[in-house]
C-alpha atoms as a PDB file:
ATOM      1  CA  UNK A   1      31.230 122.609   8.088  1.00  0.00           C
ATOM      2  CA  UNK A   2      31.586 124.700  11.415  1.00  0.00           C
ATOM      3  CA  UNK A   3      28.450 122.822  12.980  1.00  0.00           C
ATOM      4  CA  UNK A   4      31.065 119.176  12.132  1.00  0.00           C
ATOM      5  CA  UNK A   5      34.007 120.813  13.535  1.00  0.00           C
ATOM      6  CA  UNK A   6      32.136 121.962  16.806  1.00  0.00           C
ATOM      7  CA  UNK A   7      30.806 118.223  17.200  1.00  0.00           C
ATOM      8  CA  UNK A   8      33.766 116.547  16.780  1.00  0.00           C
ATOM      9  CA  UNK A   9      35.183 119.365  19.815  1.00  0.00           C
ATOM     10  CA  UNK A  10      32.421 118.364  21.838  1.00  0.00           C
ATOM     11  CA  UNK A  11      32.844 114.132  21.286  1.00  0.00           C
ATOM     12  CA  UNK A  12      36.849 114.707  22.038  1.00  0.00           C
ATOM     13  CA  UNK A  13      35.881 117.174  25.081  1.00  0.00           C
ATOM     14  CA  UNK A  14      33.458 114.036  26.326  1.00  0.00           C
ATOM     15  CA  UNK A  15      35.460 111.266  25.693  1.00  0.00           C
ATOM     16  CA  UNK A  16      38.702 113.952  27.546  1.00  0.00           C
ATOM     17  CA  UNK A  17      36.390 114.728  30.371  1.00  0.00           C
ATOM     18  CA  UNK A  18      35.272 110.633  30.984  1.00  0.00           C
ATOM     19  CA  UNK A  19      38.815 109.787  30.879  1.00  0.00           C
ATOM     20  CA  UNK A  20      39.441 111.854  33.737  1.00  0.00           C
ATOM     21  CA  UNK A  21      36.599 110.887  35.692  1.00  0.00           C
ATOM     22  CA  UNK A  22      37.103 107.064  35.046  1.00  0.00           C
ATOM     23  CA  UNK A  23      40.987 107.550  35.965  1.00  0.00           C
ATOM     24  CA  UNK A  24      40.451 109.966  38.760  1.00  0.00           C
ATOM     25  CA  UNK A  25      38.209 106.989  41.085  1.00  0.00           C
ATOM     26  CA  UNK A  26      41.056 103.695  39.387  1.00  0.00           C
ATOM     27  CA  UNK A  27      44.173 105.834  40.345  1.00  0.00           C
ATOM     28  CA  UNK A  28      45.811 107.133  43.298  1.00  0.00           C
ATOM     29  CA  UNK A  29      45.353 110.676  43.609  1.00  0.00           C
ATOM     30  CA  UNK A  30      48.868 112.666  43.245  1.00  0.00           C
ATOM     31  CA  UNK A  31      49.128 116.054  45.518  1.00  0.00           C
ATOM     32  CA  UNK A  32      48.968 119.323  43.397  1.00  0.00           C
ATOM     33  CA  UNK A  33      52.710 120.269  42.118  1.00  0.00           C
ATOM     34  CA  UNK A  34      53.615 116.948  41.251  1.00  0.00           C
ATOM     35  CA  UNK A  35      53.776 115.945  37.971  1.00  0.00           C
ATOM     36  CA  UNK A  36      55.217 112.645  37.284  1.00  0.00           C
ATOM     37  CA  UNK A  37      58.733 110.418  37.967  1.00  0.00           C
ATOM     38  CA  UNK A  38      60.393 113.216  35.902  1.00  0.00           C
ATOM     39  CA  UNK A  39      59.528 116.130  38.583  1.00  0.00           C
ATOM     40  CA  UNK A  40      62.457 117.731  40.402  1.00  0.00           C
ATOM     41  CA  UNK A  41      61.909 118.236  44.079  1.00  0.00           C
ATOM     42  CA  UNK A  42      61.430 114.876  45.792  1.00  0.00           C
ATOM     43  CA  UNK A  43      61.721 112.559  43.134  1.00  0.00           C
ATOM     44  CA  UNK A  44      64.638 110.520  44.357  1.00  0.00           C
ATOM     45  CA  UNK A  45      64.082 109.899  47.710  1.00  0.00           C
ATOM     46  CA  UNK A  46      63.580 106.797  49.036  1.00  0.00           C
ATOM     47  CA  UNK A  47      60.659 105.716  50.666  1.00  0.00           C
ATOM     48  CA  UNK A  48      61.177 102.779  53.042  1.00  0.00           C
ATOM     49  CA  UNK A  49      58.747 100.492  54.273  1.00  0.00           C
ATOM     50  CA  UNK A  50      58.089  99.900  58.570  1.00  0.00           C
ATOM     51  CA  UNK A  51      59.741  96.527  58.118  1.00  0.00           C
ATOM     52  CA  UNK A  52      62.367  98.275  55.901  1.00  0.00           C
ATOM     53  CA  UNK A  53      62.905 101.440  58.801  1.00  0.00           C
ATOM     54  CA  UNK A  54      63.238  98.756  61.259  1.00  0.00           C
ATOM     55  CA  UNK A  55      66.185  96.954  59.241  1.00  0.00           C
ATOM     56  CA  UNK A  56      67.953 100.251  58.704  1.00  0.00           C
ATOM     57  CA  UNK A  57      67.478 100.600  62.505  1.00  0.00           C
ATOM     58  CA  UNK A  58      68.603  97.381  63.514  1.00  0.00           C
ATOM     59  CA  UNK A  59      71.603  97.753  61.308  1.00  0.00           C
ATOM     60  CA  UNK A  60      72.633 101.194  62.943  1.00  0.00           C
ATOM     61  CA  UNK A  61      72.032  99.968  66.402  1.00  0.00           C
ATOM     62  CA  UNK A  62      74.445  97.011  65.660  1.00  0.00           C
ATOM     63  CA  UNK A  63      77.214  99.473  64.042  1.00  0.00           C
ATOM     64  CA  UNK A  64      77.295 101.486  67.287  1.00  0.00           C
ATOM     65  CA  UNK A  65      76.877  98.643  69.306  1.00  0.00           C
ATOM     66  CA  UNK A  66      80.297  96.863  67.233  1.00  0.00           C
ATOM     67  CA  UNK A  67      81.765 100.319  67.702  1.00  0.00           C
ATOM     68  CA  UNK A  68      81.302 100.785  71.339  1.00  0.00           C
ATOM     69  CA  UNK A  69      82.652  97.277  72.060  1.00  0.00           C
ATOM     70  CA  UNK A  70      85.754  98.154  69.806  1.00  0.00           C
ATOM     71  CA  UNK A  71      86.475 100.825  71.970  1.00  0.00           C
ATOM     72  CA  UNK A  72      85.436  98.984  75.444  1.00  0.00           C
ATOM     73  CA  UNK A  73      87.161  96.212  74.881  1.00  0.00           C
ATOM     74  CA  UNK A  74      90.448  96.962  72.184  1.00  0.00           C
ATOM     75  CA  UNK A  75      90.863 100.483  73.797  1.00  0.00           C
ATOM     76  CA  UNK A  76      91.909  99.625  77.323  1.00  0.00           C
ATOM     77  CA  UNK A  77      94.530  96.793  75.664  1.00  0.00           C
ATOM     78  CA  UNK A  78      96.259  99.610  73.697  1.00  0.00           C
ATOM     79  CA  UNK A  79      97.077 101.974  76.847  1.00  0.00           C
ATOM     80  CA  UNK A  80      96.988  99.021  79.226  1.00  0.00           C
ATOM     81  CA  UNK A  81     100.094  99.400  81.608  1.00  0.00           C
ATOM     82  CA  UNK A  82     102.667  96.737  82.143  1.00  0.00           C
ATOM     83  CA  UNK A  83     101.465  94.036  85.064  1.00  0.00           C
ATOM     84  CA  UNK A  84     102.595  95.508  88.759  1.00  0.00           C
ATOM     85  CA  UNK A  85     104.886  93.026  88.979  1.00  0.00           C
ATOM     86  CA  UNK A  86     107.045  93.457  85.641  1.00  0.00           C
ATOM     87  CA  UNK A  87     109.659  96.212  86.073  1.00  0.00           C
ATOM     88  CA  UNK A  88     109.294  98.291  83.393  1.00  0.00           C
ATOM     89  CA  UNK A  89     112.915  99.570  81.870  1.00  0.00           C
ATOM     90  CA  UNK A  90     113.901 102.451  79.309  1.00  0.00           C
ATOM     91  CA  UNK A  91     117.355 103.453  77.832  1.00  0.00           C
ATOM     92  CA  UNK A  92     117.915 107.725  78.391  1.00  0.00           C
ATOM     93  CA  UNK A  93     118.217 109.133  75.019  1.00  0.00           C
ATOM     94  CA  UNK A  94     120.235 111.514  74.250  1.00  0.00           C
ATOM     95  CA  UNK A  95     119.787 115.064  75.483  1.00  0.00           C
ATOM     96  CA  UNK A  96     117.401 113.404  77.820  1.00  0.00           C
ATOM     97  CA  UNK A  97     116.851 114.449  81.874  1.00  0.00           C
ATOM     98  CA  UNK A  98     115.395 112.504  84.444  1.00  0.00           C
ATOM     99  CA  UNK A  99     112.429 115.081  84.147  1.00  0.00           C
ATOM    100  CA  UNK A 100     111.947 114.323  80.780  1.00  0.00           C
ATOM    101  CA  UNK A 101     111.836 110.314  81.366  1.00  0.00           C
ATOM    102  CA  UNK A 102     109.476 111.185  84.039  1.00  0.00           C
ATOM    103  CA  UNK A 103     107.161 113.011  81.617  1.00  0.00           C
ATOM    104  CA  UNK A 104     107.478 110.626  78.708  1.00  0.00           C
ATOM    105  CA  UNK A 105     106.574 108.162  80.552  1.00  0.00           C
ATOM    106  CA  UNK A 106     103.761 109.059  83.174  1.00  0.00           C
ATOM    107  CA  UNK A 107     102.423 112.632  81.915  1.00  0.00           C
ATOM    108  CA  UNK A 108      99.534 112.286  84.269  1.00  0.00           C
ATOM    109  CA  UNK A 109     101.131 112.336  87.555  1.00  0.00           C
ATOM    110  CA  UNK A 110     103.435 115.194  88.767  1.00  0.00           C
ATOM    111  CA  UNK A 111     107.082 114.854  86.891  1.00  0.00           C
ATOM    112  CA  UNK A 112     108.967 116.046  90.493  1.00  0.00           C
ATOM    113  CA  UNK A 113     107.633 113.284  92.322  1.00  0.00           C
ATOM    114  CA  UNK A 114     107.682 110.884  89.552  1.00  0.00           C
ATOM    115  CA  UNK A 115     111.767 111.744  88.944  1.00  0.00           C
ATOM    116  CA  UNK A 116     112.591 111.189  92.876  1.00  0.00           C
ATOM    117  CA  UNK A 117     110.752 107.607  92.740  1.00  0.00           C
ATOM    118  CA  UNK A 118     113.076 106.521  89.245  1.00  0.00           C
ATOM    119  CA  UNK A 119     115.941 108.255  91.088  1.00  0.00           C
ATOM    120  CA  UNK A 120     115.719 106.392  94.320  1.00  0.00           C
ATOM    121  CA  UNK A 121     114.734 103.156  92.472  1.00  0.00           C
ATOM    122  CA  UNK A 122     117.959 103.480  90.475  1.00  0.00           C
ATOM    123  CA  UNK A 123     119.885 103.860  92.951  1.00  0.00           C
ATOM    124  CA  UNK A 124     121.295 107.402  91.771  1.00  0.00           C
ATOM    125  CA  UNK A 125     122.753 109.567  94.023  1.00  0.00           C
ATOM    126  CA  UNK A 126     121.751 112.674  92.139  1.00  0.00           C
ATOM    127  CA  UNK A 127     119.613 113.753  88.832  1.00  0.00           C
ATOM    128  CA  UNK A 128     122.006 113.139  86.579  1.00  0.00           C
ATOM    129  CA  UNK A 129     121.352 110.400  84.232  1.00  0.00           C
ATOM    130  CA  UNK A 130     123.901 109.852  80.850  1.00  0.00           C
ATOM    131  CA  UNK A 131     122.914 108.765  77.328  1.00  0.00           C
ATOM    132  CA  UNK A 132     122.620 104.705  76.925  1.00  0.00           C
ATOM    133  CA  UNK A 133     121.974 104.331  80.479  1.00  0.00           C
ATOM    134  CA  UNK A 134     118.736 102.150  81.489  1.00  0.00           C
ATOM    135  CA  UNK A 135     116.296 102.929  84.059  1.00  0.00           C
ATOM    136  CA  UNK A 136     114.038 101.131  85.746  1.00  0.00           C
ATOM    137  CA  UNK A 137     110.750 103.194  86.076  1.00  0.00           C
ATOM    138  CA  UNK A 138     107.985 102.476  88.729  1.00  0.00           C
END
């Protein structure tokens, strides 16, 4: 009975062993560590194709490019200043100076010389400026 059992070992080692062999040359070899779609590790990342890199290319190239004209062209509207010709006219709030007005409304340029231009504008012969009042600013 052993001598059986030892042959039927060997025909299931053969038939094992040609398996292998036949499968090995018909399928794709897989790198060592890598068992099957169940493996953790890289198993869910996607692998694109050149056509399919050059899509997700094109696509971010046109999002930056939408992006950049947003901000070219919508940008400058938003802090565009009135026309030169348009006077442009506030009412003082209250608690409000002519340094503050001159601040509010151009913060980039110095608020001393920016309150003697509304002042002379205006017409006022001093700094003092009263709640309701409008002002034409330059």
């Amino acid at each position: 009975m052993g001598d059986a059992g030892s042959a039927d070992a060997q025909v299931r080692f053969m038939e094992v062993f040609v398996m292998r062999a036949y499968f090995s040359r018909c399928l794709p070899h897989r790198r060592a560590g890598r068992s099957g779609r169940g493996s953790a590790g890289r198993a869910g990342r996607v692998r694109l194709t050149r056509r399919g890199r050059i899509v997700v290319w094109a696509l971010a190239l046109g999002l930056f490019a939408a992006v950049l004209a947003g901000v070219l062209v919508i940008g400058p509207a938003v802090n565009a200043a009135p026309e030169a010709g348009e006077p442009v006219e506030v009412v003082v709030r209250p608690g409000d100076t002519l340094w503050s007005v001159a601040r509010r409304h151009e913060p980039a340029q110095d608020p001393l010389v920016m309150a003697e231009e509304i002042r002379k504008l205006n017409g006022l012969p001093d700094y003092t400026v009263h709640p309701g009042q409008t002002l034409k600013l330059p």
